[in-house]
PDB file of N, CA and C in Angstrom:
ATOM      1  N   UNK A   1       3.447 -64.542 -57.182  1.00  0.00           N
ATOM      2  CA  UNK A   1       4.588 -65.128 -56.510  1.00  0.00           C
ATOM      3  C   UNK A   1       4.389 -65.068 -54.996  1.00  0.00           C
ATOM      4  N   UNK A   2       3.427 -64.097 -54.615  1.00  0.00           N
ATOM      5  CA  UNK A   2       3.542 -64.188 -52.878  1.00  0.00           C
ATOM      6  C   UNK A   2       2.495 -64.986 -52.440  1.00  0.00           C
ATOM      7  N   UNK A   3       1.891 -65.810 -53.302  1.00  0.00           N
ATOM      8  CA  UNK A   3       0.902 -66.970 -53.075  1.00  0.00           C
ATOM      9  C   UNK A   3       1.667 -68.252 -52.890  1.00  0.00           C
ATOM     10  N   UNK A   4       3.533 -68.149 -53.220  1.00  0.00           N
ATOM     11  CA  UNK A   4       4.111 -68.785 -53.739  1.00  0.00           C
ATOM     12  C   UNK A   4       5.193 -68.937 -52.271  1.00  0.00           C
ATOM     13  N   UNK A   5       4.725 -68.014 -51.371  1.00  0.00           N
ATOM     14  CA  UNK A   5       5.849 -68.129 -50.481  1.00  0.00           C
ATOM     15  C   UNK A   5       6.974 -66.824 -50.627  1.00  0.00           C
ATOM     16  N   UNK A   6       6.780 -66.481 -51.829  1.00  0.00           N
ATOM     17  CA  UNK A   6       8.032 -64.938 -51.910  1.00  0.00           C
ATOM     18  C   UNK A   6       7.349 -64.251 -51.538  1.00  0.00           C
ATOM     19  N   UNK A   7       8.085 -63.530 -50.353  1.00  0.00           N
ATOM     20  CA  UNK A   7       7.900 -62.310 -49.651  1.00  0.00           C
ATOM     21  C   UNK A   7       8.037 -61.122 -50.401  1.00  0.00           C
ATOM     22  N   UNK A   8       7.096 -60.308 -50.704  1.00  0.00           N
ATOM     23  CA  UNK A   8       7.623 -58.256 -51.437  1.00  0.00           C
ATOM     24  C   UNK A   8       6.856 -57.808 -50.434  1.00  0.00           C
ATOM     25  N   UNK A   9       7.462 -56.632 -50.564  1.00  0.00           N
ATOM     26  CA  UNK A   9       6.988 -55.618 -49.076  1.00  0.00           C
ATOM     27  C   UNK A   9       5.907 -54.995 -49.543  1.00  0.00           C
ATOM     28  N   UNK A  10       5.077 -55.779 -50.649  1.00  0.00           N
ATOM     29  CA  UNK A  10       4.165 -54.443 -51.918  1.00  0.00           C
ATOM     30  C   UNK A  10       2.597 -55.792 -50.880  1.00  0.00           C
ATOM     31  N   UNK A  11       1.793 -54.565 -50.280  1.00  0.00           N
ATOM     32  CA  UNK A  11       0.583 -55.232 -50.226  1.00  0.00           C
ATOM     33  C   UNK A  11      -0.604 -54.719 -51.198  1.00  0.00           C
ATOM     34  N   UNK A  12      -1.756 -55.702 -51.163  1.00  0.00           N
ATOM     35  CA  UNK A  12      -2.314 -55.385 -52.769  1.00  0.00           C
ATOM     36  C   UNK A  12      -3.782 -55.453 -51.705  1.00  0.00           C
ATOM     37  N   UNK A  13      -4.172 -54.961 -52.605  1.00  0.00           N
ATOM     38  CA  UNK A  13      -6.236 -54.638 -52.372  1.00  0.00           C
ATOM     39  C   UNK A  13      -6.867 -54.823 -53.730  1.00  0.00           C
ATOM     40  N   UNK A  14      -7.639 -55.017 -53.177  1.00  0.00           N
ATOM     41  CA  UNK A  14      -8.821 -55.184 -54.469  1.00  0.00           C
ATOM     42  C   UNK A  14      -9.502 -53.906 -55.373  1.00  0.00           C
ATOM     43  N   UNK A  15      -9.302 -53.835 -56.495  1.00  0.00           N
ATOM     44  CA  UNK A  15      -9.740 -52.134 -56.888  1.00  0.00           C
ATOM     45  C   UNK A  15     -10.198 -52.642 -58.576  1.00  0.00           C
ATOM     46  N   UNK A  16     -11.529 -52.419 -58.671  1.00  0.00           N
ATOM     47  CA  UNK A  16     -12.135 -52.094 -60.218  1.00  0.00           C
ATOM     48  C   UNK A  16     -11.479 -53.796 -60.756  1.00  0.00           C
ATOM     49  N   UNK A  17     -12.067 -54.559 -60.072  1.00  0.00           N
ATOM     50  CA  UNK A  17     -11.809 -56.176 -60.367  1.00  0.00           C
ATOM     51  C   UNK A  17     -10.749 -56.705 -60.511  1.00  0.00           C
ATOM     52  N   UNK A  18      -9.270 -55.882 -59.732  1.00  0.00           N
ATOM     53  CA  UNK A  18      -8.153 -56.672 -59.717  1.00  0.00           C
ATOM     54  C   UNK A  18      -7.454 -56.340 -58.937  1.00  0.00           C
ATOM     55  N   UNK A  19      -6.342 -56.973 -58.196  1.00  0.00           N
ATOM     56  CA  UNK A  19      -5.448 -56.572 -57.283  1.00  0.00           C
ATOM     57  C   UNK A  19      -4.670 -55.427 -57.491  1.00  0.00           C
ATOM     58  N   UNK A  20      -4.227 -54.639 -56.937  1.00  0.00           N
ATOM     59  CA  UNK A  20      -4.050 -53.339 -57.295  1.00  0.00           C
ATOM     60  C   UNK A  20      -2.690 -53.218 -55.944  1.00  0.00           C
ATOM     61  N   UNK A  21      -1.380 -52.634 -56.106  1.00  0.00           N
ATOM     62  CA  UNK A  21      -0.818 -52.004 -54.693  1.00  0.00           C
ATOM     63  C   UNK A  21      -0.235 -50.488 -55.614  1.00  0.00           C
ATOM     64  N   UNK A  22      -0.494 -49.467 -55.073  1.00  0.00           N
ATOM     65  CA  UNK A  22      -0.262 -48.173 -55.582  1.00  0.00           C
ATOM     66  C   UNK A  22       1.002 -47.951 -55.168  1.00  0.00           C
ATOM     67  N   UNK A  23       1.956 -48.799 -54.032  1.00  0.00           N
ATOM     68  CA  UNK A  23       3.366 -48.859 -54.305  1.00  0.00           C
ATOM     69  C   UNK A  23       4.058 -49.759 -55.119  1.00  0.00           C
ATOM     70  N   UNK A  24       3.958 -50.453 -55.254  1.00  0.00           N
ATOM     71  CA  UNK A  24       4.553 -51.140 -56.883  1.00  0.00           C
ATOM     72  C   UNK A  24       4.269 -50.377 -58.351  1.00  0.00           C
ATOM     73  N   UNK A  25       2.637 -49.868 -57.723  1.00  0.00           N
ATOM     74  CA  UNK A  25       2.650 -48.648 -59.429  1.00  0.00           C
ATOM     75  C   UNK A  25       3.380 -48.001 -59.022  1.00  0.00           C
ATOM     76  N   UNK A  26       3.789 -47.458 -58.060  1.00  0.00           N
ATOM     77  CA  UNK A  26       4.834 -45.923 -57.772  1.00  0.00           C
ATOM     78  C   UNK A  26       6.199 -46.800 -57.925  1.00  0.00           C
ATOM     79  N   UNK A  27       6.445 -47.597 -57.769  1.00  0.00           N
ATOM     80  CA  UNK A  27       7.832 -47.877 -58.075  1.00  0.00           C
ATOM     81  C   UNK A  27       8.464 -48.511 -59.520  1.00  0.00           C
ATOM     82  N   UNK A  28       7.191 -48.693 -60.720  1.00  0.00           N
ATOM     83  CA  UNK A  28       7.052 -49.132 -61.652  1.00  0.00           C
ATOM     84  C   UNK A  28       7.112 -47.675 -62.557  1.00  0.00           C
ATOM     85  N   UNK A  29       6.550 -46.666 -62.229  1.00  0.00           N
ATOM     86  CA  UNK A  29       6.449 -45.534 -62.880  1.00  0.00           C
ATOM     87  C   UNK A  29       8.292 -44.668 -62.622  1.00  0.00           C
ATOM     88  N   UNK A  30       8.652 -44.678 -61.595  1.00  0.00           N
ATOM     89  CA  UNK A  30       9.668 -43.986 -61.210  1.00  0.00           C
ATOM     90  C   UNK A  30      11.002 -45.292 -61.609  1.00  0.00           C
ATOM     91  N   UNK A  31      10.965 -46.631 -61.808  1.00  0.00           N
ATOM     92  CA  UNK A  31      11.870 -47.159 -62.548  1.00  0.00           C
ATOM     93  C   UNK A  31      11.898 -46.745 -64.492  1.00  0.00           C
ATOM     94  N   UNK A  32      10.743 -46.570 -64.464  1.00  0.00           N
ATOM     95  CA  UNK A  32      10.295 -46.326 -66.111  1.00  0.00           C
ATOM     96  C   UNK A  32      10.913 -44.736 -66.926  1.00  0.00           C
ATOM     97  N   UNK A  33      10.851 -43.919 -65.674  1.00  0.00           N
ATOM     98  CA  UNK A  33      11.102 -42.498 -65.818  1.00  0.00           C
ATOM     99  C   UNK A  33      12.804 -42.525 -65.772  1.00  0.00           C
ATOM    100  N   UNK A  34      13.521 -43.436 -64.727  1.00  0.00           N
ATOM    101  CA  UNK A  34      14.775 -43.666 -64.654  1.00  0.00           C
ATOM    102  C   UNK A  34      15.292 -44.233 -65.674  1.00  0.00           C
ATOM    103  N   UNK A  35      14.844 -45.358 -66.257  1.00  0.00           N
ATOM    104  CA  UNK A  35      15.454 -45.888 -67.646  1.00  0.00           C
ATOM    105  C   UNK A  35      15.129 -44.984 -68.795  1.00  0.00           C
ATOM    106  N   UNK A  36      14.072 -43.703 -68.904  1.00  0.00           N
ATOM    107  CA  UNK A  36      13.794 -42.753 -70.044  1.00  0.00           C
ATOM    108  C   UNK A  36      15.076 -41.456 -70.344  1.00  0.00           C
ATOM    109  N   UNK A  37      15.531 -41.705 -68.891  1.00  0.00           N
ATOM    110  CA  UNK A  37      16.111 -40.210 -68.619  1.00  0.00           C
ATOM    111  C   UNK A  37      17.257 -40.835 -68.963  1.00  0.00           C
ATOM    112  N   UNK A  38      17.711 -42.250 -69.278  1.00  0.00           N
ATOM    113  CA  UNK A  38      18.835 -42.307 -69.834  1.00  0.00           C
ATOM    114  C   UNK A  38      20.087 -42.630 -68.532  1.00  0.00           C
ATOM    115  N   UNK A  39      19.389 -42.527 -67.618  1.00  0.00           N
ATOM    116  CA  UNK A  39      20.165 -42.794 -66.470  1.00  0.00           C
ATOM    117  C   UNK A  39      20.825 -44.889 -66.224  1.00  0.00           C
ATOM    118  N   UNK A  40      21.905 -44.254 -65.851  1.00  0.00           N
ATOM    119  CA  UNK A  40      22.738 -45.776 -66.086  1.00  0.00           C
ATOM    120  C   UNK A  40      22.281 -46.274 -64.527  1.00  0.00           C
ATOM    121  N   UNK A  41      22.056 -47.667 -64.350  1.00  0.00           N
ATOM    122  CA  UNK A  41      21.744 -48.592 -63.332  1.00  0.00           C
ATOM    123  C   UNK A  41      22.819 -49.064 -62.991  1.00  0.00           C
ATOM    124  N   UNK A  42      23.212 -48.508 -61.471  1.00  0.00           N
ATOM    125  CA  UNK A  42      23.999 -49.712 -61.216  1.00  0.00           C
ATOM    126  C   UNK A  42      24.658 -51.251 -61.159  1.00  0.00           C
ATOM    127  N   UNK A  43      25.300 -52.042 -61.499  1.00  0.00           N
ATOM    128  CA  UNK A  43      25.318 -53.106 -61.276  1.00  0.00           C
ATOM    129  C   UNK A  43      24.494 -53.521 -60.138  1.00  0.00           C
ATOM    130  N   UNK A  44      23.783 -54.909 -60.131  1.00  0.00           N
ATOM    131  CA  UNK A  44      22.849 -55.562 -58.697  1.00  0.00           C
ATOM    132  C   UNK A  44      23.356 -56.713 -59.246  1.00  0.00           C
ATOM    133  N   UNK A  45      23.763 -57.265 -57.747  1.00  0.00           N
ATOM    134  CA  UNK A  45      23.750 -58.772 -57.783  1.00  0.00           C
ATOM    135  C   UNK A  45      23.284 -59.272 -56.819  1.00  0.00           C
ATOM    136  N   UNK A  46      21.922 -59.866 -57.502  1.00  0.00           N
ATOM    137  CA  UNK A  46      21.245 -60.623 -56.932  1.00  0.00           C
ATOM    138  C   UNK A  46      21.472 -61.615 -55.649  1.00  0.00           C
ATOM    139  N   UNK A  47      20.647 -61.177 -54.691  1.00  0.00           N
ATOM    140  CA  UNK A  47      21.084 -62.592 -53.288  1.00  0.00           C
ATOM    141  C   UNK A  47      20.176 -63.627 -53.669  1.00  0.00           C
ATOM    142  N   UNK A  48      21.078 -64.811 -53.209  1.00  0.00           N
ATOM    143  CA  UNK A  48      20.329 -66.169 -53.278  1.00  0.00           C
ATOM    144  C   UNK A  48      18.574 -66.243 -52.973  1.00  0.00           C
ATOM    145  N   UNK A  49      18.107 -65.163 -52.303  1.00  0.00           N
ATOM    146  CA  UNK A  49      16.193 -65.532 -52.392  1.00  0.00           C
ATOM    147  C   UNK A  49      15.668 -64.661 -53.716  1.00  0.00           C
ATOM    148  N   UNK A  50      17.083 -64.028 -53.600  1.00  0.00           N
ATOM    149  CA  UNK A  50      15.907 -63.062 -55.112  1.00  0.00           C
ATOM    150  C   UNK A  50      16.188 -63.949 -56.648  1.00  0.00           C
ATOM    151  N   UNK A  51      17.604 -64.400 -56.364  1.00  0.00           N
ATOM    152  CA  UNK A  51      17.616 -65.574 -57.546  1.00  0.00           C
ATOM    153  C   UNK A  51      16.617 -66.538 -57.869  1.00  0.00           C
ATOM    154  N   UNK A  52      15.976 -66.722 -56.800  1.00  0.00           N
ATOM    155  CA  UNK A  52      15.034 -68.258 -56.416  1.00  0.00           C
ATOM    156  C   UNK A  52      13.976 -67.462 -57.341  1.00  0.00           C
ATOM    157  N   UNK A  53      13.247 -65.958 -56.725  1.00  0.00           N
ATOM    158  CA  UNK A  53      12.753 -65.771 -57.084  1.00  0.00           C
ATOM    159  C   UNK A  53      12.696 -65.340 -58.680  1.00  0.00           C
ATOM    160  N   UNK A  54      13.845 -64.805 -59.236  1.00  0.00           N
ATOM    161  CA  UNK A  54      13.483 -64.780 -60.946  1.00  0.00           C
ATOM    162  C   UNK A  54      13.565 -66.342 -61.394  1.00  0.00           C
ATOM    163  N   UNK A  55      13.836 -67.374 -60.873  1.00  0.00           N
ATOM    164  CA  UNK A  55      13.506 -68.360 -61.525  1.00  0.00           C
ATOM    165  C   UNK A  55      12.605 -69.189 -61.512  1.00  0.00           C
ATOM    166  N   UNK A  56      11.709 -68.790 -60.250  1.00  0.00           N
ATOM    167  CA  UNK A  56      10.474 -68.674 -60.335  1.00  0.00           C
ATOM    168  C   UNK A  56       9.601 -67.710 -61.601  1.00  0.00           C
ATOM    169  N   UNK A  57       9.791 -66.796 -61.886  1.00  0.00           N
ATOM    170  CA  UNK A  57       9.293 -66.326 -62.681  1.00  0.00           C
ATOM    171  C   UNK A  57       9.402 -66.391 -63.939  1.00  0.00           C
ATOM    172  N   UNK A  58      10.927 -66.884 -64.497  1.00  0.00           N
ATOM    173  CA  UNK A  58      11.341 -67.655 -65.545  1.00  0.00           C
ATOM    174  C   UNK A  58      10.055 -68.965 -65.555  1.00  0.00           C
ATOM    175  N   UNK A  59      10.170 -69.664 -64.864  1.00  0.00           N
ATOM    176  CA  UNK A  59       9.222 -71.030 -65.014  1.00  0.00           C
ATOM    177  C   UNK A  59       7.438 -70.793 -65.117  1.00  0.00           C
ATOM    178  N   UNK A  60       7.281 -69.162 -65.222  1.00  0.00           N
ATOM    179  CA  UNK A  60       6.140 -68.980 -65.187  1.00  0.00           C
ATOM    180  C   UNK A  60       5.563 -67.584 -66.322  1.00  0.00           C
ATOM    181  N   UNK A  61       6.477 -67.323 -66.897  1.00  0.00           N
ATOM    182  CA  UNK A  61       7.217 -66.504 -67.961  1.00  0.00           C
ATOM    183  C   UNK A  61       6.052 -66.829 -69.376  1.00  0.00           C
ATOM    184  N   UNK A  62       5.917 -68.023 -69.677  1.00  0.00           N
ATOM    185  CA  UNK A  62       5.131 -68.259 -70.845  1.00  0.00           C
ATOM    186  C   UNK A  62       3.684 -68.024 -70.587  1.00  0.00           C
ATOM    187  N   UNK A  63       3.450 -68.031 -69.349  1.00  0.00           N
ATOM    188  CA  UNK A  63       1.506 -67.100 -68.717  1.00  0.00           C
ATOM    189  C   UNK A  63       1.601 -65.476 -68.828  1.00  0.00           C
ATOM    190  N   UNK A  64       2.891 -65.076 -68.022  1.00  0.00           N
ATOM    191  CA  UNK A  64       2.425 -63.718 -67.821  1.00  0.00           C
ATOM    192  C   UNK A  64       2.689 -62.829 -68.871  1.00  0.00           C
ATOM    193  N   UNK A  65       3.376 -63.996 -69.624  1.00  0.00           N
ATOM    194  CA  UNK A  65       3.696 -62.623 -71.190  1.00  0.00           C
ATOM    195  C   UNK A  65       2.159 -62.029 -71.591  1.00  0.00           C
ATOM    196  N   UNK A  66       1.681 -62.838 -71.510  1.00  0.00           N
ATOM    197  CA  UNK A  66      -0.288 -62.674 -71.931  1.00  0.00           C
ATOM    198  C   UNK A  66      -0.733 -61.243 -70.458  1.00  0.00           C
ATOM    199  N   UNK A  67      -1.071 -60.249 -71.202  1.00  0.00           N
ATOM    200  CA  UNK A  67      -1.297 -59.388 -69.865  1.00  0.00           C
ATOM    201  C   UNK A  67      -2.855 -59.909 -69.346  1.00  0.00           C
ATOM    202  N   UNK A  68      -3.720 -60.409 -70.316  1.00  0.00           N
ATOM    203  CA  UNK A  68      -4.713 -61.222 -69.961  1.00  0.00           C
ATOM    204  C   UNK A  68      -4.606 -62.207 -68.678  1.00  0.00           C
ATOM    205  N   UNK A  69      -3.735 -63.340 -69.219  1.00  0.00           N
ATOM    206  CA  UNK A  69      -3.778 -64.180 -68.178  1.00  0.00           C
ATOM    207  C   UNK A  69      -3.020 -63.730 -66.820  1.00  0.00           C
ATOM    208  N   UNK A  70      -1.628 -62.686 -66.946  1.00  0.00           N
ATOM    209  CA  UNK A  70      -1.432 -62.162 -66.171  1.00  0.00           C
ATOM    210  C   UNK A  70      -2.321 -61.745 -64.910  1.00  0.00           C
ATOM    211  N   UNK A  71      -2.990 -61.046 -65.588  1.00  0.00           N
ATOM    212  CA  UNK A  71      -4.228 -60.601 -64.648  1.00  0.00           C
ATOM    213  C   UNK A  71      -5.363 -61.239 -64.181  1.00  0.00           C
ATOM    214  N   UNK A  72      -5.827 -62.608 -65.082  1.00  0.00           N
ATOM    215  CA  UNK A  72      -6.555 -63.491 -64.356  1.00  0.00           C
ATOM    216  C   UNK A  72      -5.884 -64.271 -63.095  1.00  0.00           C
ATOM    217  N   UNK A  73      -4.585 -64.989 -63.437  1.00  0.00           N
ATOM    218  CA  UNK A  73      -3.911 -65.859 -62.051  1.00  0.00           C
ATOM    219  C   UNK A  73      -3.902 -64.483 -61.286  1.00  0.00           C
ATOM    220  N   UNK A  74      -3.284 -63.327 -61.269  1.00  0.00           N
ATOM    221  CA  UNK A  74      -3.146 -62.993 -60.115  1.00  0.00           C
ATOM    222  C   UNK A  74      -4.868 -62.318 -59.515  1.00  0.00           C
ATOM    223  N   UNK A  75      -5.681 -62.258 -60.372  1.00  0.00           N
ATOM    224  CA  UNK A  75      -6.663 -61.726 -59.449  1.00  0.00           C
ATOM    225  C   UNK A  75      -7.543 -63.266 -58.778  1.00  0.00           C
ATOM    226  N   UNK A  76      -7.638 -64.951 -59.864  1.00  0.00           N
ATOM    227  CA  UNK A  76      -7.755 -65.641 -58.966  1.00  0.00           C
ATOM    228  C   UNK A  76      -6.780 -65.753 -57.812  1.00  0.00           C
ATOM    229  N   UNK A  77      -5.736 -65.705 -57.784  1.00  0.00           N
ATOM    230  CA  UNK A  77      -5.129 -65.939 -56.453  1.00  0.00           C
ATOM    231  C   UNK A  77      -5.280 -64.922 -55.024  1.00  0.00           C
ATOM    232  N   UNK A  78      -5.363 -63.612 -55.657  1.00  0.00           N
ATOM    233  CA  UNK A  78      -5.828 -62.445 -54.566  1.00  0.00           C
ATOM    234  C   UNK A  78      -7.130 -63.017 -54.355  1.00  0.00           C
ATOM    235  N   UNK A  79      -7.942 -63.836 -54.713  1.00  0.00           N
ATOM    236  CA  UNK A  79      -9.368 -64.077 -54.244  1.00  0.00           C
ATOM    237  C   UNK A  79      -9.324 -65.565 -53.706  1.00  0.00           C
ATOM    238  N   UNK A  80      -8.700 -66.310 -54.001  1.00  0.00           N
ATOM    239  CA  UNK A  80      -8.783 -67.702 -53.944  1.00  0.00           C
ATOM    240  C   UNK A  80      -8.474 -67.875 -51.695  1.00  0.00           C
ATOM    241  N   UNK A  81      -7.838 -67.071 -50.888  1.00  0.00           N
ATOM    242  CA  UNK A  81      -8.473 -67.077 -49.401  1.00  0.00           C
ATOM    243  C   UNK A  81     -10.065 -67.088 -49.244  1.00  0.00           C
ATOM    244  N   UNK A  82     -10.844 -66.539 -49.859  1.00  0.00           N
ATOM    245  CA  UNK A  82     -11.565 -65.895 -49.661  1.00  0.00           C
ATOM    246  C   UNK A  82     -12.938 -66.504 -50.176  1.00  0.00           C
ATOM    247  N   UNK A  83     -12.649 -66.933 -51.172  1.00  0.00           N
ATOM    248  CA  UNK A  83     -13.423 -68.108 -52.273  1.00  0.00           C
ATOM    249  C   UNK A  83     -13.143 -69.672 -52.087  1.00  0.00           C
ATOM    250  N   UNK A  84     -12.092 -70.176 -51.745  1.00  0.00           N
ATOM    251  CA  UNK A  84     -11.966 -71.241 -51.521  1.00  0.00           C
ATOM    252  C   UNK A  84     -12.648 -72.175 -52.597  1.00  0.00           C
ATOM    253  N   UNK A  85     -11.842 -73.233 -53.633  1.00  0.00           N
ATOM    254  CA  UNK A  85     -13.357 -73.676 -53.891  1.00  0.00           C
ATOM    255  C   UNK A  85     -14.551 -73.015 -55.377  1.00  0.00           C
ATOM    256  N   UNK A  86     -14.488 -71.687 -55.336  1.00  0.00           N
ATOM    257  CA  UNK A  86     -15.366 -71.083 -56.128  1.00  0.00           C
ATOM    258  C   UNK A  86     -14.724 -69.423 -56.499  1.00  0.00           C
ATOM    259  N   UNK A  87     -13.204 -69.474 -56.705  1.00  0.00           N
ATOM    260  CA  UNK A  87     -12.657 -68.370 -57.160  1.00  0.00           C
ATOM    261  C   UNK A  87     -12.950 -68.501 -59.033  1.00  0.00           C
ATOM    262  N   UNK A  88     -12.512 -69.419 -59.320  1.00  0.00           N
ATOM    263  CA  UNK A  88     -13.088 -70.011 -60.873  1.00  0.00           C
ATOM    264  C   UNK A  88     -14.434 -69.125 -61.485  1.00  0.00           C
ATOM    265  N   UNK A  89     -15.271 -69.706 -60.170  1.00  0.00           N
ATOM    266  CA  UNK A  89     -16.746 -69.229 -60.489  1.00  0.00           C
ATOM    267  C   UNK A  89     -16.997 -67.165 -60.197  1.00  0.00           C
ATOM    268  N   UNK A  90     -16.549 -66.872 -59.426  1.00  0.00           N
ATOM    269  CA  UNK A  90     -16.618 -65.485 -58.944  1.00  0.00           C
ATOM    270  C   UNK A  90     -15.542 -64.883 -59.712  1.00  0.00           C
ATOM    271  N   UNK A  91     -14.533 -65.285 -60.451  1.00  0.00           N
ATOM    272  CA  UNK A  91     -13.664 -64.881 -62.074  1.00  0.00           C
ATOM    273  C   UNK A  91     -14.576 -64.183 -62.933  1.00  0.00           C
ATOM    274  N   UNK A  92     -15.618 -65.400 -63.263  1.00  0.00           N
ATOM    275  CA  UNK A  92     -16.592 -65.899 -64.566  1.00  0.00           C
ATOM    276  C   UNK A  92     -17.673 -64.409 -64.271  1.00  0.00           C
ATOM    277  N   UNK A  93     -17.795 -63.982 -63.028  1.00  0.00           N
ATOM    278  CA  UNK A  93     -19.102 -62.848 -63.245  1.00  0.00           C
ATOM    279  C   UNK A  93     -18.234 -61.899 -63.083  1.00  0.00           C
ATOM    280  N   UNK A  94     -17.004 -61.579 -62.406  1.00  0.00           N
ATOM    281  CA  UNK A  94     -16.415 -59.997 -62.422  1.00  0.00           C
ATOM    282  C   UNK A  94     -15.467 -60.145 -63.916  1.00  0.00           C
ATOM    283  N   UNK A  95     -15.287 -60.803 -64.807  1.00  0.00           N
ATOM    284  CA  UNK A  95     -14.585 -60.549 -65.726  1.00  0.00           C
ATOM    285  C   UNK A  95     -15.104 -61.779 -66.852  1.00  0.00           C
ATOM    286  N   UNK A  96     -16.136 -61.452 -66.887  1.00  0.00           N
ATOM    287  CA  UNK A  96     -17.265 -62.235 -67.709  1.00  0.00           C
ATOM    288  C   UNK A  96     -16.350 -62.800 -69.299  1.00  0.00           C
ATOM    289  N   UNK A  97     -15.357 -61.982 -69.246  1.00  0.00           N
ATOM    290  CA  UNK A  97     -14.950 -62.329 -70.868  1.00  0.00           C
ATOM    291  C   UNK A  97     -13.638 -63.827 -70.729  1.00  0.00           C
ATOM    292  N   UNK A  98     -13.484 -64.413 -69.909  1.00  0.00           N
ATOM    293  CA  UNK A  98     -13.229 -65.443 -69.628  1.00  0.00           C
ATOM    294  C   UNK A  98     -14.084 -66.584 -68.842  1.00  0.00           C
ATOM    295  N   UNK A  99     -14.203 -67.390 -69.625  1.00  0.00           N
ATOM    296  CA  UNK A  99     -14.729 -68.371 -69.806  1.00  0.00           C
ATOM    297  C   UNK A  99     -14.615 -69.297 -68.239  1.00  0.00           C
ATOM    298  N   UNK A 100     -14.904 -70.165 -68.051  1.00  0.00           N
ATOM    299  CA  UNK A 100     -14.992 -71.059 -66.895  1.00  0.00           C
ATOM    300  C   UNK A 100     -13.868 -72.250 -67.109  1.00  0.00           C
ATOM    301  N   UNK A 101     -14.369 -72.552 -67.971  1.00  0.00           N
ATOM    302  CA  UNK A 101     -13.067 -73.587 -69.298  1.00  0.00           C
ATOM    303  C   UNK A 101     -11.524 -72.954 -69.441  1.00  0.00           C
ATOM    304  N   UNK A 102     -11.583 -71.390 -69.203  1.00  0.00           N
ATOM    305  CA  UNK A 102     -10.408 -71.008 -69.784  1.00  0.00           C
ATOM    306  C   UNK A 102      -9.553 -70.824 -68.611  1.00  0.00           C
ATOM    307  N   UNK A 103     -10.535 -70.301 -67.467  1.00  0.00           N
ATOM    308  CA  UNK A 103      -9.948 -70.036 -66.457  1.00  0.00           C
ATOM    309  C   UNK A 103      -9.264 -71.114 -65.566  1.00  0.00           C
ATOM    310  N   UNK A 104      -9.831 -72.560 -65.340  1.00  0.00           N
ATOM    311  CA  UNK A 104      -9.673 -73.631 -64.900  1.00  0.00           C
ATOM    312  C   UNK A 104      -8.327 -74.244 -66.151  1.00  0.00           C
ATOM    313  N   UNK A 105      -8.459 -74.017 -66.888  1.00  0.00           N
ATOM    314  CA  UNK A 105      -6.712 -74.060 -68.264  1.00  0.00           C
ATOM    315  C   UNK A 105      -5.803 -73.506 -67.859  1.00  0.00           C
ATOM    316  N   UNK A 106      -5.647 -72.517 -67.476  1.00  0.00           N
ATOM    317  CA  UNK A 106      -4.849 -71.244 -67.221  1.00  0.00           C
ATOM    318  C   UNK A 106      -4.610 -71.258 -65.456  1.00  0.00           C
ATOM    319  N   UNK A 107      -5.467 -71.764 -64.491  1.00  0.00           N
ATOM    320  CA  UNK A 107      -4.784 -72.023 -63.174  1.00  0.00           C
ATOM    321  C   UNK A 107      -4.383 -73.235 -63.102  1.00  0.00           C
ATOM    322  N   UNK A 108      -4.772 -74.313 -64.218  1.00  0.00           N
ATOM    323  CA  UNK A 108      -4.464 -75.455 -64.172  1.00  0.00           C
ATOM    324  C   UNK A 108      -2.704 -75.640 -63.998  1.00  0.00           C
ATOM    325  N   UNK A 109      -2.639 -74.893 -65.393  1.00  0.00           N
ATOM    326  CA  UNK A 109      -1.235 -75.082 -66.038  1.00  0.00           C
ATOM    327  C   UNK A 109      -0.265 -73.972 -64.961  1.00  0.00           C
ATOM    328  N   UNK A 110      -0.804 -72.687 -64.558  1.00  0.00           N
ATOM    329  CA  UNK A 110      -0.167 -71.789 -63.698  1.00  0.00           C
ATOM    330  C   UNK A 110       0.631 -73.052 -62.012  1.00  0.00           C
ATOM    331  N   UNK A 111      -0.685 -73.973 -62.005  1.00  0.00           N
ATOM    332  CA  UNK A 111      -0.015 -74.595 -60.686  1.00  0.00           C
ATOM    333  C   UNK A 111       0.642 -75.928 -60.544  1.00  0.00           C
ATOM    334  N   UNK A 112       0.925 -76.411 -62.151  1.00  0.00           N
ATOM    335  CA  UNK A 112       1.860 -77.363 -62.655  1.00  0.00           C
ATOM    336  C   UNK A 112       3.008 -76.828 -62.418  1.00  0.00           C
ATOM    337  N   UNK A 113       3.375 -75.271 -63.558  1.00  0.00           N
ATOM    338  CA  UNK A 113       4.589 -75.045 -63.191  1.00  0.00           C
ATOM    339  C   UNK A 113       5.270 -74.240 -61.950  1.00  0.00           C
ATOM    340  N   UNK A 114       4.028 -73.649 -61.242  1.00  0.00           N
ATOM    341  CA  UNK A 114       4.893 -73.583 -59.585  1.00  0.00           C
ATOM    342  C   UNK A 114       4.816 -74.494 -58.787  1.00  0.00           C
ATOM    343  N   UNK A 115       4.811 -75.713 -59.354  1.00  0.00           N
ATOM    344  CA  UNK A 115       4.680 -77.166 -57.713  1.00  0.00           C
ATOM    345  C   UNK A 115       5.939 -76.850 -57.383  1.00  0.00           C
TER     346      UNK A 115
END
């Protein structure tokens, strides 16, 4: 989504062939521990950019259910500055078990439904 124009305050690096930010894991682990402990969530109501943004993610919902493809769009897109052109191809040797065919399917359809 921040390839997308949505701003998160979470910056990501590259680690063991995928984008990685160790504050989103820290805030993913400590929401997980909060919903275990049984602890009640406040009501949130959403402001108009964060709305934009789950419906952005609604419209993109049928890729990331796949933790596979999940992780291919977002590690082509963490690479695609950088690759320009030949992120497809530099996919195909750090995560050899997707195909060239599959990967070019899967960003195809990823950038239909965020136009």
């Amino acid at each position: 989504m921040k390839s997308k124009g949505v701003d998160f305050r979470y910056n990501f690096s590259w680690y063991v062939r995928r984008p990685y930010s160790s504050d989103l894991d820290n805030d993913g682990f400590y929401f997980m521990k909060t919903l275990q402990a049984g602890t009640r969530m406040d009501e949130y109501e959403p402001t108009p950019s964060e709305l934009a943004v789950i419906n952005k993610i609604h419209n993109v919902q049928k890729i990331l259910n796949d933790s596979n493809n999940a992780e291919l769009v977002a590690s082509y897109l963490y690479l695609q500055p950088n690759y320009q052109g030949t992120s497809d191809r530099e996919l195909t040797i750090g995560k050899p078990r997707f195909s060239l065919e599959y990967v070019n399917n899967i960003i195809n359809e990823w950038n239909e439904l965020t136009a």
